[in-house]
C-alpha atoms as a PDB file:
ATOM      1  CA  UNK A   1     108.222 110.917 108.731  1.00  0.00           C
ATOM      2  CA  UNK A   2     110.032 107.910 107.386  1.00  0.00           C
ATOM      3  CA  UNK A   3     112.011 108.452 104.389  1.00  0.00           C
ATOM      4  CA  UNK A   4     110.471 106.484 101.407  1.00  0.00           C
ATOM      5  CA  UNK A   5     112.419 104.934  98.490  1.00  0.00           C
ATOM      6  CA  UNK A   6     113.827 107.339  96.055  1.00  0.00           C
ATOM      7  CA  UNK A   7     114.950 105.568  92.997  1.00  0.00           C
ATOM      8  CA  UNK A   8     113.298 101.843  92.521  1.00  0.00           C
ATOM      9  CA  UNK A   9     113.077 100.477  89.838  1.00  0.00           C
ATOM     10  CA  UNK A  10     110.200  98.500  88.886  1.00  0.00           C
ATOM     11  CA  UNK A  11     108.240  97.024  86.075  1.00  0.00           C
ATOM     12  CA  UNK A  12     107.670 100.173  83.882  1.00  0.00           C
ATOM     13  CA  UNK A  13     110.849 100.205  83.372  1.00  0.00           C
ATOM     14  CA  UNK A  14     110.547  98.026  80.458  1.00  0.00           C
ATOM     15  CA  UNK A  15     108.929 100.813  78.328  1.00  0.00           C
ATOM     16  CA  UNK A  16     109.544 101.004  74.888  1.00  0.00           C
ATOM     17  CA  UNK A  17     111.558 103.108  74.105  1.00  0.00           C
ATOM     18  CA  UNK A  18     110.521 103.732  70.516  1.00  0.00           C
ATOM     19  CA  UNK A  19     107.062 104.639  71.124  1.00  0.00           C
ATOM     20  CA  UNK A  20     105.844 108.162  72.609  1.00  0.00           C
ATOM     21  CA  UNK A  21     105.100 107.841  75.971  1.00  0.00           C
ATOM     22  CA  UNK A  22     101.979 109.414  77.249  1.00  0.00           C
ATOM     23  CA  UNK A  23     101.558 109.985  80.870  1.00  0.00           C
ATOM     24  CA  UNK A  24      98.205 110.596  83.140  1.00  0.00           C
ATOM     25  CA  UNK A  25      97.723 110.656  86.921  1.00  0.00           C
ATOM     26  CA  UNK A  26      94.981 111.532  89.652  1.00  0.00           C
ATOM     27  CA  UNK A  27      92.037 110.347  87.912  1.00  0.00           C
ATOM     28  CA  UNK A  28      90.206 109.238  91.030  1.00  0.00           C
ATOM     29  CA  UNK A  29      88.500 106.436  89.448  1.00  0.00           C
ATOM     30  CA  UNK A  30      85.512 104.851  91.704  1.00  0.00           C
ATOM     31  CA  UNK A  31      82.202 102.873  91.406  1.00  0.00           C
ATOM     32  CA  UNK A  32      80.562 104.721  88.614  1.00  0.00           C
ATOM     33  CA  UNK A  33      77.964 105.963  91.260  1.00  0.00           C
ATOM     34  CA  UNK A  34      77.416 109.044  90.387  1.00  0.00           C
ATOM     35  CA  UNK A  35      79.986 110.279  93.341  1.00  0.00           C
ATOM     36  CA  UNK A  36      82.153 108.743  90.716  1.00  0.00           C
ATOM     37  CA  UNK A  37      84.518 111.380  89.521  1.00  0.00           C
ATOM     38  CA  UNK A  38      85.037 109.625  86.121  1.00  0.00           C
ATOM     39  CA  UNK A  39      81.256 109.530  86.225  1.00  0.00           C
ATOM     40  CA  UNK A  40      81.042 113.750  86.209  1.00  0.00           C
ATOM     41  CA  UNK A  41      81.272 116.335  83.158  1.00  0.00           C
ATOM     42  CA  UNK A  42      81.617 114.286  80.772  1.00  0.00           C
ATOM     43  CA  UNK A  43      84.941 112.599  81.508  1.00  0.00           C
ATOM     44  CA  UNK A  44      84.011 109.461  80.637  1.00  0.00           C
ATOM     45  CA  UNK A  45      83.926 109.867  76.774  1.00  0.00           C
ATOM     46  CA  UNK A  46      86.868 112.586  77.277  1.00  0.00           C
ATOM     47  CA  UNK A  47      89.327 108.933  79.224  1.00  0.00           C
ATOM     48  CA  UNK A  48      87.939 107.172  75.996  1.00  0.00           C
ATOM     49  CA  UNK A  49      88.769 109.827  73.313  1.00  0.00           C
ATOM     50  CA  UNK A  50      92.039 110.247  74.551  1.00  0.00           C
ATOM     51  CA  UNK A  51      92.784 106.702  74.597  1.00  0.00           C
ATOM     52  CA  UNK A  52      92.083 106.103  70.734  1.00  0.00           C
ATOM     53  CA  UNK A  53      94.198 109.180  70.848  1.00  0.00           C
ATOM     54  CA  UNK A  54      97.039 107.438  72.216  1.00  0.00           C
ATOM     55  CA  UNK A  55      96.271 103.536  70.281  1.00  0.00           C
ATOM     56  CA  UNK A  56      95.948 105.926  67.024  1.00  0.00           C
ATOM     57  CA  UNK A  57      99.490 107.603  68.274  1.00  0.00           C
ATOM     58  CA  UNK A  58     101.215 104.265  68.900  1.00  0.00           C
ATOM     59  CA  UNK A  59     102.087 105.569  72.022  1.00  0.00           C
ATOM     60  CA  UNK A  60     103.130 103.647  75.492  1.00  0.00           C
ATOM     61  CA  UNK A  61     100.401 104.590  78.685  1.00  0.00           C
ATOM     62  CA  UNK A  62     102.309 105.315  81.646  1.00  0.00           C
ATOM     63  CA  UNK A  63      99.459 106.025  84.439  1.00  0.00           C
ATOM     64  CA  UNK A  64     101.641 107.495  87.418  1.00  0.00           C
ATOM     65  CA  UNK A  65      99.235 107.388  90.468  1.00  0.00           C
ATOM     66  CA  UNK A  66      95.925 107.797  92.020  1.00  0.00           C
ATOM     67  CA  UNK A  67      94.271 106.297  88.990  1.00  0.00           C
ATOM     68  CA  UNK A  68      91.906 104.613  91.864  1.00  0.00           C
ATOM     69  CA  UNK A  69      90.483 106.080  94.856  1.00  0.00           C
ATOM     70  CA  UNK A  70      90.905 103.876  97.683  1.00  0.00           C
ATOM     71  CA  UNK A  71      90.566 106.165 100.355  1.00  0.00           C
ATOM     72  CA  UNK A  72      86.659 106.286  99.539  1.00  0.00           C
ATOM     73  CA  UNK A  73      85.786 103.424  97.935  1.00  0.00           C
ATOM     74  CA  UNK A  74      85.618  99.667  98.270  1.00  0.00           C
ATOM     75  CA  UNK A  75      88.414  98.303  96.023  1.00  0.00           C
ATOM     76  CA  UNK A  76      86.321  94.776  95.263  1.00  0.00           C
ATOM     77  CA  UNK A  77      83.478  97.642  94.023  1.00  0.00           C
ATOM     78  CA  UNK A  78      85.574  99.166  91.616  1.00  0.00           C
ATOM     79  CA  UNK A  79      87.238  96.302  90.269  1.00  0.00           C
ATOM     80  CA  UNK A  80      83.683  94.916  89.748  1.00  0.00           C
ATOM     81  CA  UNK A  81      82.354  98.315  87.656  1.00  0.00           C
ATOM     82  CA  UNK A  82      85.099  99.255  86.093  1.00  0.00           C
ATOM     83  CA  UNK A  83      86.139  95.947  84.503  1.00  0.00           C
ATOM     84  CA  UNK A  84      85.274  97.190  80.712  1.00  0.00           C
ATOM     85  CA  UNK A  85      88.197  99.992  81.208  1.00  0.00           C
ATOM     86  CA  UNK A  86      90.500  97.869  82.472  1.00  0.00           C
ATOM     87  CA  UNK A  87      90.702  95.326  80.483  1.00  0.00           C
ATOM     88  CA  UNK A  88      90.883  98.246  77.021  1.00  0.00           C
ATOM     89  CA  UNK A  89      93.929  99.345  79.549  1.00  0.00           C
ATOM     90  CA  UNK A  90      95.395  96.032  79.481  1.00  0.00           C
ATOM     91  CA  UNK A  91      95.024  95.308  75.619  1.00  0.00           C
ATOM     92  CA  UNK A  92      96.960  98.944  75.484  1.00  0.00           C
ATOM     93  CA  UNK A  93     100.046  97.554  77.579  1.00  0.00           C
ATOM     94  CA  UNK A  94      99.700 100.169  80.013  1.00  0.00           C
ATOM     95  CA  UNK A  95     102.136 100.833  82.668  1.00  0.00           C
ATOM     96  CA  UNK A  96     100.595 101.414  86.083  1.00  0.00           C
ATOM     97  CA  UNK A  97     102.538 102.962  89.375  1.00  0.00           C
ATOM     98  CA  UNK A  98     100.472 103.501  92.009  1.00  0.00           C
ATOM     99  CA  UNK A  99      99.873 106.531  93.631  1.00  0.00           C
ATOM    100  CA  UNK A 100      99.084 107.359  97.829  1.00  0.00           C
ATOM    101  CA  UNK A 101      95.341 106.843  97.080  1.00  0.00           C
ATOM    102  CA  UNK A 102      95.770 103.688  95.329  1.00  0.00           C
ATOM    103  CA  UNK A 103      98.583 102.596  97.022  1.00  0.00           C
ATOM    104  CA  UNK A 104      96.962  99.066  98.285  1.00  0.00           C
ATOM    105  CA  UNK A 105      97.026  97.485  95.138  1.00  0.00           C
ATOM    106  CA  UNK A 106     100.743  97.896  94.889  1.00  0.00           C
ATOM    107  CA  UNK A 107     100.924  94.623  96.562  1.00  0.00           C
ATOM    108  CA  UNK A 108     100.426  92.925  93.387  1.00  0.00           C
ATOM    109  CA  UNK A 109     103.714  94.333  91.441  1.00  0.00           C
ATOM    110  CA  UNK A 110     105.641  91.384  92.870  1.00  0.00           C
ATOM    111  CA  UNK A 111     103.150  88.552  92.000  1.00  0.00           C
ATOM    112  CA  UNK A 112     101.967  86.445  88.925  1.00  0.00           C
ATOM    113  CA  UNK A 113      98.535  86.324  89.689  1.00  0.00           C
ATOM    114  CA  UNK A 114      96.982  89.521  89.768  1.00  0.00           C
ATOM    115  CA  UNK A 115      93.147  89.595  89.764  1.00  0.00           C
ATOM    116  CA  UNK A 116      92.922  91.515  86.608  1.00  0.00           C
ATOM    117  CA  UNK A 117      95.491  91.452  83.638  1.00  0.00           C
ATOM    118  CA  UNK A 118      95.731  95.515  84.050  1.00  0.00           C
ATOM    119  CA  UNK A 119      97.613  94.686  87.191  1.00  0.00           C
ATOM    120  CA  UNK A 120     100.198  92.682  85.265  1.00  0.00           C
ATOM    121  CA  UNK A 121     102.330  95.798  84.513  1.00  0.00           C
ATOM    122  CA  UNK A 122     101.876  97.424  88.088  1.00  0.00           C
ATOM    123  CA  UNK A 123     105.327  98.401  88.917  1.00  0.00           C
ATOM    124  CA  UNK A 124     106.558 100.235  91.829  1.00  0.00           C
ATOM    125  CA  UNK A 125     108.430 104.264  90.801  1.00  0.00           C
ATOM    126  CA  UNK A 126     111.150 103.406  88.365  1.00  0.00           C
ATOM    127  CA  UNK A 127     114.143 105.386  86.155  1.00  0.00           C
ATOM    128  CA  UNK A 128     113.565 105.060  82.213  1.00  0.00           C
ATOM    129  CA  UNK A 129     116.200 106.283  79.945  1.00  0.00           C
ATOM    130  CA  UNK A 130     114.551 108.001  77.014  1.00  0.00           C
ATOM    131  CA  UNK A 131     116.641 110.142  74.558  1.00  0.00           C
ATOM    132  CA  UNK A 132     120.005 109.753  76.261  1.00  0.00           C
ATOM    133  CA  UNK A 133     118.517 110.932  80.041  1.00  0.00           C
ATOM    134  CA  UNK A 134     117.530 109.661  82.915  1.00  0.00           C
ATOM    135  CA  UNK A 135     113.553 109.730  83.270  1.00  0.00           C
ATOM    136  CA  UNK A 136     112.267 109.475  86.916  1.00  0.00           C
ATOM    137  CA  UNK A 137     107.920 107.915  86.722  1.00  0.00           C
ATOM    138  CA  UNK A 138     106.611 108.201  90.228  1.00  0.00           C
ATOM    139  CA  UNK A 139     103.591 109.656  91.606  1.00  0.00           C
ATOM    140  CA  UNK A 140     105.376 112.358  94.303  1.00  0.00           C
ATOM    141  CA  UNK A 141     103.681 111.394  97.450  1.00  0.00           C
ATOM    142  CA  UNK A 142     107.072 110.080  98.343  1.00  0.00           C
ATOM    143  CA  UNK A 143     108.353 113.611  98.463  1.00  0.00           C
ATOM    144  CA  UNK A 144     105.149 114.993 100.085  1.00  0.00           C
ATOM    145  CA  UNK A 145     105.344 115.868 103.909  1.00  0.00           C
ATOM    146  CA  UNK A 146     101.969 115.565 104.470  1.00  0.00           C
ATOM    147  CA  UNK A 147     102.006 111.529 102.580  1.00  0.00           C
ATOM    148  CA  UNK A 148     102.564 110.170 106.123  1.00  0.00           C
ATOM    149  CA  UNK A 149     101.015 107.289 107.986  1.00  0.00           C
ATOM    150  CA  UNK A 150      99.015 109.751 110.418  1.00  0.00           C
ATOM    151  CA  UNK A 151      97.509 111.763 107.020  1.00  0.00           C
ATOM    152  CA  UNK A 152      96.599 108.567 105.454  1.00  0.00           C
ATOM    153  CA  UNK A 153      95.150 106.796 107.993  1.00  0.00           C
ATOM    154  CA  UNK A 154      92.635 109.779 108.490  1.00  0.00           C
ATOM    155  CA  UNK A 155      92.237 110.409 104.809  1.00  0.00           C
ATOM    156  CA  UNK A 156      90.498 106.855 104.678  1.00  0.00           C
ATOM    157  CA  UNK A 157      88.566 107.384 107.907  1.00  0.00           C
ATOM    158  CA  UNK A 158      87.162 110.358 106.428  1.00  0.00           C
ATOM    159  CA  UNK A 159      87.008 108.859 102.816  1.00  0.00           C
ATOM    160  CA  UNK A 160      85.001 105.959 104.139  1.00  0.00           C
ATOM    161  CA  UNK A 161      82.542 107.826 106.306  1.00  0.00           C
ATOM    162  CA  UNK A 162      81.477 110.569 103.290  1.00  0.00           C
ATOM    163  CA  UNK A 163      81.279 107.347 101.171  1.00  0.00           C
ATOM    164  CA  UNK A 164      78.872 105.626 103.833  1.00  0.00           C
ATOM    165  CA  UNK A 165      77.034 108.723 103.959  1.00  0.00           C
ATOM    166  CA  UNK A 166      76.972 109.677 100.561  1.00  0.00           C
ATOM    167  CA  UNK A 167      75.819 106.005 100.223  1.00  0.00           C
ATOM    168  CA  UNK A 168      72.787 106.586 102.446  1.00  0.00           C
ATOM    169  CA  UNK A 169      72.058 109.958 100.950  1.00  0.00           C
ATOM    170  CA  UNK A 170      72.152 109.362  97.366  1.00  0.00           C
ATOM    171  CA  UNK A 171      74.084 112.032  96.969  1.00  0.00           C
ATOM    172  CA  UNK A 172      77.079 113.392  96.977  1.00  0.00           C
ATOM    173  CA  UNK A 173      78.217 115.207 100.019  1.00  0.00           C
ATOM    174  CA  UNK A 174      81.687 115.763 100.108  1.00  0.00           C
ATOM    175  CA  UNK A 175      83.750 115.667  96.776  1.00  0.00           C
ATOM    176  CA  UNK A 176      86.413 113.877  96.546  1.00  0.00           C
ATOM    177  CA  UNK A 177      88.807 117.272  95.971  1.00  0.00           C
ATOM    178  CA  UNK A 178      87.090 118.945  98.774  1.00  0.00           C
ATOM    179  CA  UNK A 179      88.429 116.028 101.186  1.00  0.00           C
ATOM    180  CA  UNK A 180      91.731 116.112  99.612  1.00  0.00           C
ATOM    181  CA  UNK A 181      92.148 119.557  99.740  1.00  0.00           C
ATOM    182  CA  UNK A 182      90.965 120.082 103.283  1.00  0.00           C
ATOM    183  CA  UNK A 183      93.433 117.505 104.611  1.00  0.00           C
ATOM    184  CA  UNK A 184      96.097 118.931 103.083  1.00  0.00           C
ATOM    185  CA  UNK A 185      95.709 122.411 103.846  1.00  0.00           C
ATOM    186  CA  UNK A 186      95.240 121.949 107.422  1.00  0.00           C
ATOM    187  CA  UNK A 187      97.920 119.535 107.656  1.00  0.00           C
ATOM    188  CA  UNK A 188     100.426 121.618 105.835  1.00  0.00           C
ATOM    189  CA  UNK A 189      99.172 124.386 107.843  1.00  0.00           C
ATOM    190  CA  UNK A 190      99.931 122.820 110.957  1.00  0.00           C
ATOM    191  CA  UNK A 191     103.161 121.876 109.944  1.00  0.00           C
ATOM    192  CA  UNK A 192     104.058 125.614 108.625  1.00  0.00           C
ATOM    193  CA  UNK A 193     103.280 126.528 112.344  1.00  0.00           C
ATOM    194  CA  UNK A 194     105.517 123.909 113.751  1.00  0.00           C
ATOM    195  CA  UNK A 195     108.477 125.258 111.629  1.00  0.00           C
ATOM    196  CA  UNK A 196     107.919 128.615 112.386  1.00  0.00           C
ATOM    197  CA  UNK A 197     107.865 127.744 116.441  1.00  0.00           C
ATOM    198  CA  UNK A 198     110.546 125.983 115.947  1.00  0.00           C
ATOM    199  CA  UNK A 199     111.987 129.361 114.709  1.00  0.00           C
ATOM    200  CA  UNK A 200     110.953 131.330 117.443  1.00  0.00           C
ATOM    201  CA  UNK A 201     108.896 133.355 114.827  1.00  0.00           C
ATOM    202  CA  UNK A 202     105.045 131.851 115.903  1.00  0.00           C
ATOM    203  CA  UNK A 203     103.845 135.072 116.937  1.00  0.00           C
ATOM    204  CA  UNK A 204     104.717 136.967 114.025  1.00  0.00           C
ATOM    205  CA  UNK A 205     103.006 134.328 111.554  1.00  0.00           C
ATOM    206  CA  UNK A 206      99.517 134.517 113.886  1.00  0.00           C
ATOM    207  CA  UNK A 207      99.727 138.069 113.655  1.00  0.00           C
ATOM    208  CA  UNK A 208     100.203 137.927 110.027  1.00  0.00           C
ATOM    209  CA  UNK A 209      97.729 135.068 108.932  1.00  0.00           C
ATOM    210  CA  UNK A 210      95.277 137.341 110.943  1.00  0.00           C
ATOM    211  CA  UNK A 211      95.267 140.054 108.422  1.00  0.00           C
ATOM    212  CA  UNK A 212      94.998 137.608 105.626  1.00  0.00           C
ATOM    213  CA  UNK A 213      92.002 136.568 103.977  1.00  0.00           C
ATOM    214  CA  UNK A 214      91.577 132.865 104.303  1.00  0.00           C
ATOM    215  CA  UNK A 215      91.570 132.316 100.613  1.00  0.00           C
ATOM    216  CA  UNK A 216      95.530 134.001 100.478  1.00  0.00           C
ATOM    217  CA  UNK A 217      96.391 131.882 103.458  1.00  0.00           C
ATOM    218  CA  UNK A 218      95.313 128.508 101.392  1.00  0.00           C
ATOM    219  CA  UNK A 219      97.353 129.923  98.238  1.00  0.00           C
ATOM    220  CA  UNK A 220     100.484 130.953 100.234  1.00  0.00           C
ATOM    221  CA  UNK A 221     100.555 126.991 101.989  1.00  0.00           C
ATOM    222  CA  UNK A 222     100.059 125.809  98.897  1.00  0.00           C
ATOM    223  CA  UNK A 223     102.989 127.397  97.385  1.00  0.00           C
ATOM    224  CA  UNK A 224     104.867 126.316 100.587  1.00  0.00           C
ATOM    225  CA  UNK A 225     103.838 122.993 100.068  1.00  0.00           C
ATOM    226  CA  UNK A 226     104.777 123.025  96.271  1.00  0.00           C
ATOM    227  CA  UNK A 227     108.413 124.902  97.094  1.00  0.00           C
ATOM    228  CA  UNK A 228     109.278 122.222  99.525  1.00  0.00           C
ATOM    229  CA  UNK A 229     108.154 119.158  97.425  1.00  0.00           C
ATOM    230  CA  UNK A 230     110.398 120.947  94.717  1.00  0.00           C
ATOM    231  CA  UNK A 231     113.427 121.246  96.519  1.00  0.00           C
ATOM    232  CA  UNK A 232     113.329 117.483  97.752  1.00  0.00           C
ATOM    233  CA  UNK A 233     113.028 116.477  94.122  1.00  0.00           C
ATOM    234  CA  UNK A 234     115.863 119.120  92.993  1.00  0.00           C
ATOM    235  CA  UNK A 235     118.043 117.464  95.679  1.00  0.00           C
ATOM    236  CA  UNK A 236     117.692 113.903  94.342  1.00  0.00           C
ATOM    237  CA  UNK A 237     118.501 115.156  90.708  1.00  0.00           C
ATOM    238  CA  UNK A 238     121.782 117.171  91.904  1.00  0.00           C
ATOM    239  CA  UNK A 239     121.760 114.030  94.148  1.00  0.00           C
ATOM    240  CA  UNK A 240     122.083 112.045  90.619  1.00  0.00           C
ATOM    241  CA  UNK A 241     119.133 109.856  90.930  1.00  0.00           C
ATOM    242  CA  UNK A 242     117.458 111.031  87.538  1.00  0.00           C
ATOM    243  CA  UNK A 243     117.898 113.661  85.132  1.00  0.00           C
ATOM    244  CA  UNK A 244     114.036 114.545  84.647  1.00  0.00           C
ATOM    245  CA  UNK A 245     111.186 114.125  86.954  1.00  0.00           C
ATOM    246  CA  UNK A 246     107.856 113.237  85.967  1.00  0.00           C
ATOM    247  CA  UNK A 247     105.225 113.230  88.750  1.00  0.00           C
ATOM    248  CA  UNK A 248     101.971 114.066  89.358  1.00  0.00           C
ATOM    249  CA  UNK A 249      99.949 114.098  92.581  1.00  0.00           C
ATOM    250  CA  UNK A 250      99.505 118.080  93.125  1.00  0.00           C
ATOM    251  CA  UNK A 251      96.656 118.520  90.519  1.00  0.00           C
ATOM    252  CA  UNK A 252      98.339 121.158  89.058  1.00  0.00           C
ATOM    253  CA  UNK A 253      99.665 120.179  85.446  1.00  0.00           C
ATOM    254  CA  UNK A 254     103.058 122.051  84.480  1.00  0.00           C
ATOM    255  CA  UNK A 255     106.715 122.618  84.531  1.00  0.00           C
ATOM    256  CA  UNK A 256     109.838 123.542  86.240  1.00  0.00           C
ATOM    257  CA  UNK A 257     112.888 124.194  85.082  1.00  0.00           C
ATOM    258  CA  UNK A 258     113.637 122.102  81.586  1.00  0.00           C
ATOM    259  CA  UNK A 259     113.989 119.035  84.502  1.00  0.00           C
ATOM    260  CA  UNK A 260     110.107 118.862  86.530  1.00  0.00           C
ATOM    261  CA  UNK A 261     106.856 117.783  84.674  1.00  0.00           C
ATOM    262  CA  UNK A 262     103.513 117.331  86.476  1.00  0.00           C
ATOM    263  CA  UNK A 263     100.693 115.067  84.684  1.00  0.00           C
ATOM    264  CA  UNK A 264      97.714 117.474  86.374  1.00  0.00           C
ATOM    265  CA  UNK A 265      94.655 115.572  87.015  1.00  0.00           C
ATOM    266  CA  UNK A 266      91.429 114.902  85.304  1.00  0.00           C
ATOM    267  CA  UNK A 267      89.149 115.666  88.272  1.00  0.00           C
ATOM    268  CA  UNK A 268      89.059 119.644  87.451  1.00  0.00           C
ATOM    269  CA  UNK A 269      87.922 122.127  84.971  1.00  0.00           C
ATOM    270  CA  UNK A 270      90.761 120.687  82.539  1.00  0.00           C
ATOM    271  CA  UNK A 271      92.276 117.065  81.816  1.00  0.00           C
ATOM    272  CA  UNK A 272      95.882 116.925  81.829  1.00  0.00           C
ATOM    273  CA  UNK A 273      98.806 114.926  80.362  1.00  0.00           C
ATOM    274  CA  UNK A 274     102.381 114.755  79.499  1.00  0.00           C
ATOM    275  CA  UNK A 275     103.706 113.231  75.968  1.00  0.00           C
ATOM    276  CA  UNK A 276     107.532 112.126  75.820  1.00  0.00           C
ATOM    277  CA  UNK A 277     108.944 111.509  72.124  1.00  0.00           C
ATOM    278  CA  UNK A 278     111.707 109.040  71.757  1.00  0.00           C
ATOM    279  CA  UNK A 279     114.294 111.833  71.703  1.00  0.00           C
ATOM    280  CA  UNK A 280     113.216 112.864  74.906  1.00  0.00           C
ATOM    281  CA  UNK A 281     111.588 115.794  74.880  1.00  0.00           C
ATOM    282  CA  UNK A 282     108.448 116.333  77.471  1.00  0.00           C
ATOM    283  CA  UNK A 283     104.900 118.476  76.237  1.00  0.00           C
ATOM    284  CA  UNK A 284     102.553 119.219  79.045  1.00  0.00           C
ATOM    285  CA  UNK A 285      98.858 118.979  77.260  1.00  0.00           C
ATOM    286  CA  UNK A 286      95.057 119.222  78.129  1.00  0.00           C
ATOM    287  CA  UNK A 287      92.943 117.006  76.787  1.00  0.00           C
ATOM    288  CA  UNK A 288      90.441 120.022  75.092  1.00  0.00           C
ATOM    289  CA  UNK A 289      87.632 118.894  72.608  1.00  0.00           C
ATOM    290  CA  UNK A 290      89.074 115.558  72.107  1.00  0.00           C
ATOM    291  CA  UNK A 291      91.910 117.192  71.114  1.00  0.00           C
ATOM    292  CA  UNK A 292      96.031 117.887  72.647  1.00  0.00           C
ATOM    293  CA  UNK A 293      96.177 121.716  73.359  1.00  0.00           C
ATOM    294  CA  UNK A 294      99.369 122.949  74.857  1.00  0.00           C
ATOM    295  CA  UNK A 295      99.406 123.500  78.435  1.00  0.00           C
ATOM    296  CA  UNK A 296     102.362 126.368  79.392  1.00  0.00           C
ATOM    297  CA  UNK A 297     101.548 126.583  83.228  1.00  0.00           C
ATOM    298  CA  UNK A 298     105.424 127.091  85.084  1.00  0.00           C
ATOM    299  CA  UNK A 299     104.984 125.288  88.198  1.00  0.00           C
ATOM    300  CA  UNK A 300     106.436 127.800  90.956  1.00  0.00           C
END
């Protein structure tokens, strides 16, 4: 898998600094059909409470990724239906860095006419000092193993042919977690094999999975997954490329360490988010009731 870039620094980087940032990621966005995640339990009016939440804070937006979903539906269709929230997003200044399900609209951060104002602040991952340290904003597909050409290009094969036949049905037929979930599981699967060939160890780990439930063997990859996208990001801290890191992309909201802080997702039973004060200190939150409860989930 190529390599992808590290430590850019884009747009967002113009933050102010003054003003607490609050940071969201993986909402999925689509068509407001009603295979629109934004569209289910009520997250509609939880997006809008949270947002007076933030204008009444005076806080900076920083949306980190997979705030669209691109993989399933047509990008001219969303920008159509979802105009009213972008432009509130725009009025709000928000800082926008796209994510591996959004990723196509990236190709706006370098021009001056975007088709919608929100796109005027789309910036690429970028390094923020806040509170005398070095604040890393990306999404964390770039440290993913399974955010590869060959995953993505199947992601949207699949993501277009449940929208066509969700489209057909009137109904939703495949989620938009289930997909993501599936793909990653068997594709970190499959490369959890591969390392353990390479290892000479393959027959042990068949014999092993065999006596395991299937529901331990999706845990256990996913905690393979999540130890190997935390070493990567430990390496380019020690590596001095940032000080904290503050990602999203696993759907699971929580920390590491006093250095890693995930955003979570609001396409589960809870709606997540990070808050940064001026002096630099990181809360991990869920959006409860229309109001911030503390979120103490270690990441591990």
């Amino acid at each position: 898998m190529k390599a992808q870039p590290s430590c850019e620094v884009g747009k967002g980087s113009g933050i102010n600094q003054n003003k607490p940032v609050y940071v969201i990621s993986d909402l999925h966005i689509g068509d407001r059909s009603p295979r629109d995640n934004l569209c289910r339990a009520n997250r509609e009016s939880l997006l809008d409470s949270f947002l007076h939440h933030v204008e009444n804070q005076k806080g900076q937006l920083v949306i980190i990724g997979d705030f669209l979903e691109l993989l399933r539906y047509p990008l001219d269709n969303v920008l159509a239906r979802r105009k009213t929230l972008l432009d509130r997003l725009a009025d709000m200044d928000t800082v926008y860095v796209p994510g591996n399900h959004d990723e196509d609209v990236i190709r706006w951060a370098d021009t001056t006419n975007p088709p919608h104002p929100f796109f005027a602040r789309i910036s690429h991952a970028f390094v923020r000092h806040i509170g005398g340290r070095r604040f890393k904003f990306m999404h964390g597909h770039e440290v993913d193993p399974l955010a590869n050409a060959g995953i993505q290009n199947l992601g949207r094969v699949i993501g277009r042919l449940a929208y066509l036949c969700e489209f057909r049905q009137g109904a939703c037929l495949l989620s938009n977690d289930t997909v993501i979930g599936l793909l990653e599981e068997t594709g970190e699967q499959l490369l959890h094999v591969w390392t353990w060939l390479l290892a000479g160890l393959h027959t042990a780990l068949r014999e092993s999975c065999g006596r395991l439930p299937a529901g331990r063997i999706r845990f256990l990859t996913r905690r393979i997954r999540t130890q190997r996208m935390l070493t990567r990001y430990y390496r380019d801290k020690t590596e001095g490329l940032y000080d904290i890191a503050i990602v999203g992309h696993t759907h699971r909201a929580g920390t590491f360490g006093d250095w890693y802080f995930n955003s979570g997702s609001w396409t589960g039973a809870r709606s997540n988010f990070l808050r940064i004060t001026p002096d630099g200190d990181v809360g991990v939150f869920n959006w409860t009731d229309n109001v911030p409860q503390p979120n103490r989930t270690v990441v591990a």
